[in-house]
C-alpha atoms as a PDB file:
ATOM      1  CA  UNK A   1       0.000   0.000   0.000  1.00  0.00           C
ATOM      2  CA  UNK A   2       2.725   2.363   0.742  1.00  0.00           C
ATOM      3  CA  UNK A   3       4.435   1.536  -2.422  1.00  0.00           C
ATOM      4  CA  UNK A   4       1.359   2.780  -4.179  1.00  0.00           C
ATOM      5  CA  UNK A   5       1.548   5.202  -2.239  1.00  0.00           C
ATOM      6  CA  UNK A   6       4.449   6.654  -3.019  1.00  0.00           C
ATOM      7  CA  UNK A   7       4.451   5.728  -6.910  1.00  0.00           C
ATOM      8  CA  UNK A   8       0.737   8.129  -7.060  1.00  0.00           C
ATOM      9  CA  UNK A   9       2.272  10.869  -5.680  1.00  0.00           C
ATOM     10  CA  UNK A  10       5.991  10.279  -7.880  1.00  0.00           C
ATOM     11  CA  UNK A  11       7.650  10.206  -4.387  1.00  0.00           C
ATOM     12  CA  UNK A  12      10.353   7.753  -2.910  1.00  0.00           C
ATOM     13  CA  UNK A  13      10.610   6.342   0.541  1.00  0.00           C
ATOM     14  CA  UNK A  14      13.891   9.001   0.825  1.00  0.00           C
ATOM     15  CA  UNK A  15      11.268  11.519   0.382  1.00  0.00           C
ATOM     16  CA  UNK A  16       9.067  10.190   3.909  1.00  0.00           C
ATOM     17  CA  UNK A  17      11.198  12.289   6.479  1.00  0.00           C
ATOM     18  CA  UNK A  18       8.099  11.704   9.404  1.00  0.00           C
ATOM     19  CA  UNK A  19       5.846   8.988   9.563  1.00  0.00           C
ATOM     20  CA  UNK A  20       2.930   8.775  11.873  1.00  0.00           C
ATOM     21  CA  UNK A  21       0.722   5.726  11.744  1.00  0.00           C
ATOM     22  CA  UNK A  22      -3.480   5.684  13.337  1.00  0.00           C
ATOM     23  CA  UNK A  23      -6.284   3.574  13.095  1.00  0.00           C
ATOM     24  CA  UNK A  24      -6.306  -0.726  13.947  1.00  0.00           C
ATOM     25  CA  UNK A  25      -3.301  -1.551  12.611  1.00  0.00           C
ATOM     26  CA  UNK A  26      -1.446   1.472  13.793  1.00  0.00           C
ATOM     27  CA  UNK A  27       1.002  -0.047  16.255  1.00  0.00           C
ATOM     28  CA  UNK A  28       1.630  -2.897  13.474  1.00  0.00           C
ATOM     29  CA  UNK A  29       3.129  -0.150  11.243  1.00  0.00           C
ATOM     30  CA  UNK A  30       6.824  -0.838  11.705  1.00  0.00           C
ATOM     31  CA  UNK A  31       8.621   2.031   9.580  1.00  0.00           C
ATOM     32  CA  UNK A  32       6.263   4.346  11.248  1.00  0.00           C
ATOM     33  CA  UNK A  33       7.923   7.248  13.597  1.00  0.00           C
ATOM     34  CA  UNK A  34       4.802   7.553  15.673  1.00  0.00           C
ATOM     35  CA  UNK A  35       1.504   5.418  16.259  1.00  0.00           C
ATOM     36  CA  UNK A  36      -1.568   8.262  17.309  1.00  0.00           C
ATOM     37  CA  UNK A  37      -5.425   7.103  18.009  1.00  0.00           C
ATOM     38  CA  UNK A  38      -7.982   7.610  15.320  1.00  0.00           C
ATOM     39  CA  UNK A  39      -9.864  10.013  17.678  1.00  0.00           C
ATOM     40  CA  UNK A  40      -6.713  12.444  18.009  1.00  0.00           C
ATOM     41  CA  UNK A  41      -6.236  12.420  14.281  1.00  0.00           C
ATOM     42  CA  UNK A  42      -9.985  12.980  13.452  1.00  0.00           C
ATOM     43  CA  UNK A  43     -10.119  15.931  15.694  1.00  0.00           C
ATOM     44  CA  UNK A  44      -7.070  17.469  14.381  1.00  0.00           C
ATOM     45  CA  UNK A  45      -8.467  16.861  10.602  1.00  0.00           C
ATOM     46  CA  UNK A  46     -11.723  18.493  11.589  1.00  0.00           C
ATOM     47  CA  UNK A  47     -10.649  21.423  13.064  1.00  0.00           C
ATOM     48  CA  UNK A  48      -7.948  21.650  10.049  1.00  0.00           C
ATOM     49  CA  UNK A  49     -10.813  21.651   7.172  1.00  0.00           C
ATOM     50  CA  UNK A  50     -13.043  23.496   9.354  1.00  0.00           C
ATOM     51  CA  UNK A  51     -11.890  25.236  12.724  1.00  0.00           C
ATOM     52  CA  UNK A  52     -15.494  26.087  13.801  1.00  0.00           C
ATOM     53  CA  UNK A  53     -16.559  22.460  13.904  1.00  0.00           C
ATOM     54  CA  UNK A  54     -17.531  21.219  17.586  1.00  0.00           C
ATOM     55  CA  UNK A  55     -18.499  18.207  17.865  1.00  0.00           C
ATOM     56  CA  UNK A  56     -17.080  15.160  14.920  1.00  0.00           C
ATOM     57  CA  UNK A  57     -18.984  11.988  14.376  1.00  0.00           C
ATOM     58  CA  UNK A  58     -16.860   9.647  12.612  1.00  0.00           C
ATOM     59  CA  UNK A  59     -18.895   6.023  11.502  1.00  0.00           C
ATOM     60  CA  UNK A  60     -16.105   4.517  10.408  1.00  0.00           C
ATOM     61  CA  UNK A  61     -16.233   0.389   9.059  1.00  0.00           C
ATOM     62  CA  UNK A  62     -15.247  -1.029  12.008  1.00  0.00           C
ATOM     63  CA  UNK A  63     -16.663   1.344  15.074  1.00  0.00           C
ATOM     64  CA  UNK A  64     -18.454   4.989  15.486  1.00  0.00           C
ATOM     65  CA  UNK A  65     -17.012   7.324  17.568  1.00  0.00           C
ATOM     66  CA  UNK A  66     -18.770  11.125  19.205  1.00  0.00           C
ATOM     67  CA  UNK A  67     -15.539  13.705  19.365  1.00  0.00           C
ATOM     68  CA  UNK A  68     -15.980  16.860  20.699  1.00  0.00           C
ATOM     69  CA  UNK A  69     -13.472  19.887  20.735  1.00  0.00           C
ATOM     70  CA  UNK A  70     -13.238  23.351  22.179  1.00  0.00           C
ATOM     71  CA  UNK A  71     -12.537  26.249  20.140  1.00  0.00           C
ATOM     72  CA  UNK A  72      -8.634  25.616  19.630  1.00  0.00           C
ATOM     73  CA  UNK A  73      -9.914  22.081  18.338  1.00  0.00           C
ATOM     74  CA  UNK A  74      -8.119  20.697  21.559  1.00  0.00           C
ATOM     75  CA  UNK A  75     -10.365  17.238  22.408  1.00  0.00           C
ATOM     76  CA  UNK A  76     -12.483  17.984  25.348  1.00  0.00           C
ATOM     77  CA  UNK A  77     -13.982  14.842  25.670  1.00  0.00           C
ATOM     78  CA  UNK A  78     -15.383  11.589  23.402  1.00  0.00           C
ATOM     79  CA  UNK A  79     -17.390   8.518  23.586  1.00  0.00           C
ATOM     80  CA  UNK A  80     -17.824   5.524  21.425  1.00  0.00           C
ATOM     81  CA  UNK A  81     -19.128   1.956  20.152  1.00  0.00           C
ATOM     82  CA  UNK A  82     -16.194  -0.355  19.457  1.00  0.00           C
ATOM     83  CA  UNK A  83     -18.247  -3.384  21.070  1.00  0.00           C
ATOM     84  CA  UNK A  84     -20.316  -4.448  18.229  1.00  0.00           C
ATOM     85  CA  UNK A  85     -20.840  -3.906  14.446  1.00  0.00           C
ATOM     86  CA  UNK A  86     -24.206  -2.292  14.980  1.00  0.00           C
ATOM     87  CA  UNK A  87     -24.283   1.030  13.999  1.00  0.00           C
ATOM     88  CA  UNK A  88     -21.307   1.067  11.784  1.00  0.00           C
ATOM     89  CA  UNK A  89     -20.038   1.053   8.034  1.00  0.00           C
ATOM     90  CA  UNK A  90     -19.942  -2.691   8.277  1.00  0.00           C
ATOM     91  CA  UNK A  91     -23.944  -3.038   9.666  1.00  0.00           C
ATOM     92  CA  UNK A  92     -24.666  -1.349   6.528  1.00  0.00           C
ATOM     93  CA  UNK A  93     -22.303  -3.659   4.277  1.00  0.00           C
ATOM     94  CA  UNK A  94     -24.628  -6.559   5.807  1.00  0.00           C
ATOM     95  CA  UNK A  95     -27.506  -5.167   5.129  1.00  0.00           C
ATOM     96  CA  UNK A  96     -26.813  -4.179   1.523  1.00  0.00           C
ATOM     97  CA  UNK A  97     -25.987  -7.873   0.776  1.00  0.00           C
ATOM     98  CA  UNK A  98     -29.348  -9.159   2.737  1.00  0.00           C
ATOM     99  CA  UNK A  99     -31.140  -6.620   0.123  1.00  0.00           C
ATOM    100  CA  UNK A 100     -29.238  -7.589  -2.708  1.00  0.00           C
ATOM    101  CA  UNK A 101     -27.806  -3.994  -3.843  1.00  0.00           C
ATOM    102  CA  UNK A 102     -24.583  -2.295  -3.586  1.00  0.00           C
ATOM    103  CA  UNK A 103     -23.314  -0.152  -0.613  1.00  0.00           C
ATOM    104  CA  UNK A 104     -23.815   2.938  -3.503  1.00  0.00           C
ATOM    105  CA  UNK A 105     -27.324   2.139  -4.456  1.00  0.00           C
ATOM    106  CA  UNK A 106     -27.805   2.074  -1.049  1.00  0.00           C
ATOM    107  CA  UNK A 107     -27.451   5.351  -0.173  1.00  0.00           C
ATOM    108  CA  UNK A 108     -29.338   6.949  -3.185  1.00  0.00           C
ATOM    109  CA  UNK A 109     -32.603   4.244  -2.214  1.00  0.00           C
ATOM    110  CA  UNK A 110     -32.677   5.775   1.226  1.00  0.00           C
ATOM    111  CA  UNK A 111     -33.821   9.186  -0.265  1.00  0.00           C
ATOM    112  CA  UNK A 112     -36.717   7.827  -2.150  1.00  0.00           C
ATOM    113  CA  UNK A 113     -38.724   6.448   0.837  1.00  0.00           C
ATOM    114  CA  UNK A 114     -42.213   6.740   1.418  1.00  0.00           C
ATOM    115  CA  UNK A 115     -43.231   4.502   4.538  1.00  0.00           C
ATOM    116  CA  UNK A 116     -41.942   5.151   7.918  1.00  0.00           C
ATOM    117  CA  UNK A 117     -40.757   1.731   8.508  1.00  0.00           C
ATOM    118  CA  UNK A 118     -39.080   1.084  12.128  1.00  0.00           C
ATOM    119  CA  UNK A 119     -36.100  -1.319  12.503  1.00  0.00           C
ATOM    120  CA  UNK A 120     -36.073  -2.255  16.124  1.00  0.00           C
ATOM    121  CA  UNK A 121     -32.796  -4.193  16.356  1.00  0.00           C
ATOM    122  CA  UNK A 122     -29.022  -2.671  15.968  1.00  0.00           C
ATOM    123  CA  UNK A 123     -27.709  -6.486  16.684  1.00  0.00           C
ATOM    124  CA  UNK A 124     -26.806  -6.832  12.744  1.00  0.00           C
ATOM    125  CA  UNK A 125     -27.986 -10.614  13.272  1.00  0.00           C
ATOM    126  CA  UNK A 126     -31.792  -9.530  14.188  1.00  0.00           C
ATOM    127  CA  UNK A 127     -31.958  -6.763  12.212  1.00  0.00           C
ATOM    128  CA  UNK A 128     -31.004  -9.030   8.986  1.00  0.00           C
ATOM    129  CA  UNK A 129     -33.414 -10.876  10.036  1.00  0.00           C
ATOM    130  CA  UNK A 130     -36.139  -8.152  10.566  1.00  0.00           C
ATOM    131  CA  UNK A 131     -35.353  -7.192   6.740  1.00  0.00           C
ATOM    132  CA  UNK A 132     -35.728 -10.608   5.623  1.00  0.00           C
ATOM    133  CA  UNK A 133     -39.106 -10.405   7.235  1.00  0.00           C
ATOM    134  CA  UNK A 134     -40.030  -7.128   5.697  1.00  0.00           C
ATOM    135  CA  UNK A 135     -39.034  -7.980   2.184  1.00  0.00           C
ATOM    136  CA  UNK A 136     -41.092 -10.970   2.548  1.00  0.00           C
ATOM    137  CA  UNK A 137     -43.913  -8.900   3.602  1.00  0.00           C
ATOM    138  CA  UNK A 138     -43.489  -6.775   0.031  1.00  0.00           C
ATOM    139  CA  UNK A 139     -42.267  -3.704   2.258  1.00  0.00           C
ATOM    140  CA  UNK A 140     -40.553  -1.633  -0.721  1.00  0.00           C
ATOM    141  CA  UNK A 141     -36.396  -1.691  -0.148  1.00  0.00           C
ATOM    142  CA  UNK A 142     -36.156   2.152  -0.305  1.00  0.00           C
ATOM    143  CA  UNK A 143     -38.501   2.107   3.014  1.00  0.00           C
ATOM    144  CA  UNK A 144     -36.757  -0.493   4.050  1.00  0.00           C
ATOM    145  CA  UNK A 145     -32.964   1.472   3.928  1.00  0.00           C
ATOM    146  CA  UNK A 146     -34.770   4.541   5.339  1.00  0.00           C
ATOM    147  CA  UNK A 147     -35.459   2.461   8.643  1.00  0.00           C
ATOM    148  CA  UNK A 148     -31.962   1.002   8.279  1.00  0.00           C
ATOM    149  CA  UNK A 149     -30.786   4.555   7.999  1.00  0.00           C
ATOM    150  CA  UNK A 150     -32.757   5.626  10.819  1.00  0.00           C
ATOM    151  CA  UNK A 151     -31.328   3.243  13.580  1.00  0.00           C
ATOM    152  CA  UNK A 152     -27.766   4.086  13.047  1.00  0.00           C
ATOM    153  CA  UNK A 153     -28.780   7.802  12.975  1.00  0.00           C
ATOM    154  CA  UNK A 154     -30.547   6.816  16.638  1.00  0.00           C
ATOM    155  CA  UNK A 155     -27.173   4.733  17.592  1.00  0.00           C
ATOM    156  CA  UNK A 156     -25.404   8.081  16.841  1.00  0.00           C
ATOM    157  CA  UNK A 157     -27.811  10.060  19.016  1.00  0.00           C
ATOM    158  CA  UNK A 158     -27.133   8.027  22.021  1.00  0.00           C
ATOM    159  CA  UNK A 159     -23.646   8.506  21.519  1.00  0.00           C
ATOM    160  CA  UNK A 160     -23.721  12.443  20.921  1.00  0.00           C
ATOM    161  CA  UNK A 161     -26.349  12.499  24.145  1.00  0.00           C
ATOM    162  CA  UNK A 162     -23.494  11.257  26.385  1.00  0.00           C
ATOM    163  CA  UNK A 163     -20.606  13.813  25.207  1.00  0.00           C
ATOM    164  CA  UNK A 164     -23.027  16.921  25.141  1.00  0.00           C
ATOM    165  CA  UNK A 165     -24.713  18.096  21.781  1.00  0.00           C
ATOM    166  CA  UNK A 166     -23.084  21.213  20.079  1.00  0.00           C
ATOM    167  CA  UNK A 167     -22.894  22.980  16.861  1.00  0.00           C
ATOM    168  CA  UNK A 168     -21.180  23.230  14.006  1.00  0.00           C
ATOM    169  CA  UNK A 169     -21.300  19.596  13.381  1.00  0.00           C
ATOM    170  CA  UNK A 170     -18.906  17.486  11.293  1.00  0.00           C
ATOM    171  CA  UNK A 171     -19.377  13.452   9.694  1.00  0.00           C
ATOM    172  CA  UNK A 172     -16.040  11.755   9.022  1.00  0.00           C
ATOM    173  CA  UNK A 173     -15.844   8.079   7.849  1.00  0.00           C
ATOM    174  CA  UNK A 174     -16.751   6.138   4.923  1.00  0.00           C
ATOM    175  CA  UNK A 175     -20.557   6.242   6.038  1.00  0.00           C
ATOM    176  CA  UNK A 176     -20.658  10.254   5.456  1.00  0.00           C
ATOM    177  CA  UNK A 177     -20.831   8.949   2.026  1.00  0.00           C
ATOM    178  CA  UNK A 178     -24.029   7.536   2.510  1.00  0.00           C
ATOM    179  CA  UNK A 179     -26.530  10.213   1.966  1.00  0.00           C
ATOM    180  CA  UNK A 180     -29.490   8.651   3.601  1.00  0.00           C
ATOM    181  CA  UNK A 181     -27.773   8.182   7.127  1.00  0.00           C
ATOM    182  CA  UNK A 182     -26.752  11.962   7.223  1.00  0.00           C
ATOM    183  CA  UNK A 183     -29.984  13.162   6.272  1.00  0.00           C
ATOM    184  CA  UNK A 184     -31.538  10.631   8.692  1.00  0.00           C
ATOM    185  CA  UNK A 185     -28.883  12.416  11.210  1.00  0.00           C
ATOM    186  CA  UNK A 186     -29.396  15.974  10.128  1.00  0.00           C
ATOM    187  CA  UNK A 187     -33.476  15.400  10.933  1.00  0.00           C
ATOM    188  CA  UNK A 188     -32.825  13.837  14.215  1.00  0.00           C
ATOM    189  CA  UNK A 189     -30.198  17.301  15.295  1.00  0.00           C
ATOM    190  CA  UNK A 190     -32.705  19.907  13.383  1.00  0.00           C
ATOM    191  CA  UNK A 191     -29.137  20.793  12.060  1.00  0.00           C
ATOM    192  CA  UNK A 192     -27.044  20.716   8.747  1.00  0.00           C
ATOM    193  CA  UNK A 193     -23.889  18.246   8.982  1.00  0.00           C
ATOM    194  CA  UNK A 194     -20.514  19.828   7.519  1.00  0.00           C
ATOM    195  CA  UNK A 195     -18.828  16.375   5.051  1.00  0.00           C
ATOM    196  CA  UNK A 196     -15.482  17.137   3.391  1.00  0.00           C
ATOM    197  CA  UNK A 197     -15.066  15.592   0.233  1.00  0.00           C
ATOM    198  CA  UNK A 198     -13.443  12.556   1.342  1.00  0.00           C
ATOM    199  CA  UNK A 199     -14.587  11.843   4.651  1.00  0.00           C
ATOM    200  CA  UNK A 200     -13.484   8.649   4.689  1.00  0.00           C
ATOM    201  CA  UNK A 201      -9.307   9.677   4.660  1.00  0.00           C
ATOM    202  CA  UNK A 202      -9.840  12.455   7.344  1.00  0.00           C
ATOM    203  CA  UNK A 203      -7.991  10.033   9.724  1.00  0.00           C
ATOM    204  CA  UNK A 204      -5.025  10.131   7.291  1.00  0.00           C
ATOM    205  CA  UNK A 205      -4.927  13.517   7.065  1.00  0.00           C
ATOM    206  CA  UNK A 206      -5.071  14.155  10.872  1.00  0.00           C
ATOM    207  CA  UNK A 207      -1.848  11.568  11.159  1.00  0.00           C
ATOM    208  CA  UNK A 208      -0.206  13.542   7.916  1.00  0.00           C
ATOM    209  CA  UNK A 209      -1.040  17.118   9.942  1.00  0.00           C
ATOM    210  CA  UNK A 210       0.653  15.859  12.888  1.00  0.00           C
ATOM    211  CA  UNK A 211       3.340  14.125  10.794  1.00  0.00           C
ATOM    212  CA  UNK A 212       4.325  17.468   9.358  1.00  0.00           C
ATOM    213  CA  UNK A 213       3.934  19.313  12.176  1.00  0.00           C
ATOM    214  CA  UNK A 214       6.344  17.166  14.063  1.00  0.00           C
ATOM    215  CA  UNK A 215       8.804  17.593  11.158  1.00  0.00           C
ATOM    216  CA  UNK A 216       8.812  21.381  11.249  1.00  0.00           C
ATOM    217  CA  UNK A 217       9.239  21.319  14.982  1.00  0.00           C
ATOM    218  CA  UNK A 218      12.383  19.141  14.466  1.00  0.00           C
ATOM    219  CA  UNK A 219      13.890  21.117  11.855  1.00  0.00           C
ATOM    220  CA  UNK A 220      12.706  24.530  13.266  1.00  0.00           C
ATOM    221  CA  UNK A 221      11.260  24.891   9.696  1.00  0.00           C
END
């Protein structure tokens, strides 16, 4: 992956002066300088793009995580779901395949709802198994993804009720790509949701901030 990396971007390993690792598999990254949590480098991303952002809510694949910062985008406090894949990127994978569409189609179903259908299980083995039942009851799949989308938006909720809710907003992960979840999320706050165009690499760009910013420091650049 780094090789790719570097061959994209027409750049040699010579050329990597500070390397700062995040996420899973961060402290299995052994060329790495520096290994940083996921919830440092999304905060530092977020304030970066957009220094009045408050409060981040990354849904990443594996886990979903509430960040909130103060006005120096300094972390004042978090709170996440690492336990379980409900609410998360992978939740949705699952349910894509039970409906038989792709993770893209997905999110552009979600917007053409009509019926207010209710999914009342996160556990990704009962809620397949409440969309089996609705599909077998004829329930259309667009109302179907718009009570999919509706449940993680409520998972989020519970997570943004225990850090404090406060404006401006911010989505990282690849599930800010879904559109149905954030307008599912931007009902629930009665507020708009600030996405940068690829939420899904903000974590990589927090670690490449602090990367560079460790590098300057060093060289008094």
């Amino acid at each position: 992956a780094l090789d790719t990396a570097l061959e994209k971007a027409d750049l040699s390993k010579d050329n990597l002066k500070y390397i700062v690792s995040t996420g899973y598999g961060r402290v299995n990254i052994p060329f790495a300088n520096e290994n940083v949590t996921e919830i440092t480098c999304h905060g530092i991303a977020a304030h970066h793009l957009n220094p009045s952002i408050r409060t981040v809510m990354d849904i990443g694949g594996q886990d979903s995580k509430v960040i909130k910062l103060d006005e120096k985008g300094n972390i004042k406090d978090f709170a996440m779901n690492d336990k379980c894949a409900a609410g998360t990127g992978r939740f949705l994978d699952m349910m894509a395949r039970t409906l038989q569409i792709s993770i893209d189609e997905m999110s552009k179903e979600g917007l053409h709802w009509e019926e207010e259908l209710k999914i009342t299980n996160m556990c990704t083995v009962f809620a397949e198994s409440e969309v089996v039942s609705l599909i077998a009851e004829n329930k259309e799949k667009c109302d179907i993804i718009h009570g999919l989308n509706n449940s993680i938006a409520s998972k989020m909720l519970s997570l943004l009720n225990r850090v404090g809710k406060e404006d401006a907003y911010m989505m990282t992960g690849g599930v800010a790509k879904n559109l149905g979840v954030v307008k599912a999320l931007e009902k629930k706050l009665k507020n708009k949701i600030f996405i940068c165009e690829e939420p899904q690499i903000c974590g990589s760009l927090g670690a490449a901030l602090i990367a560079l910013k460790k590098y300057e420091e060093a060289f008094s650049i």
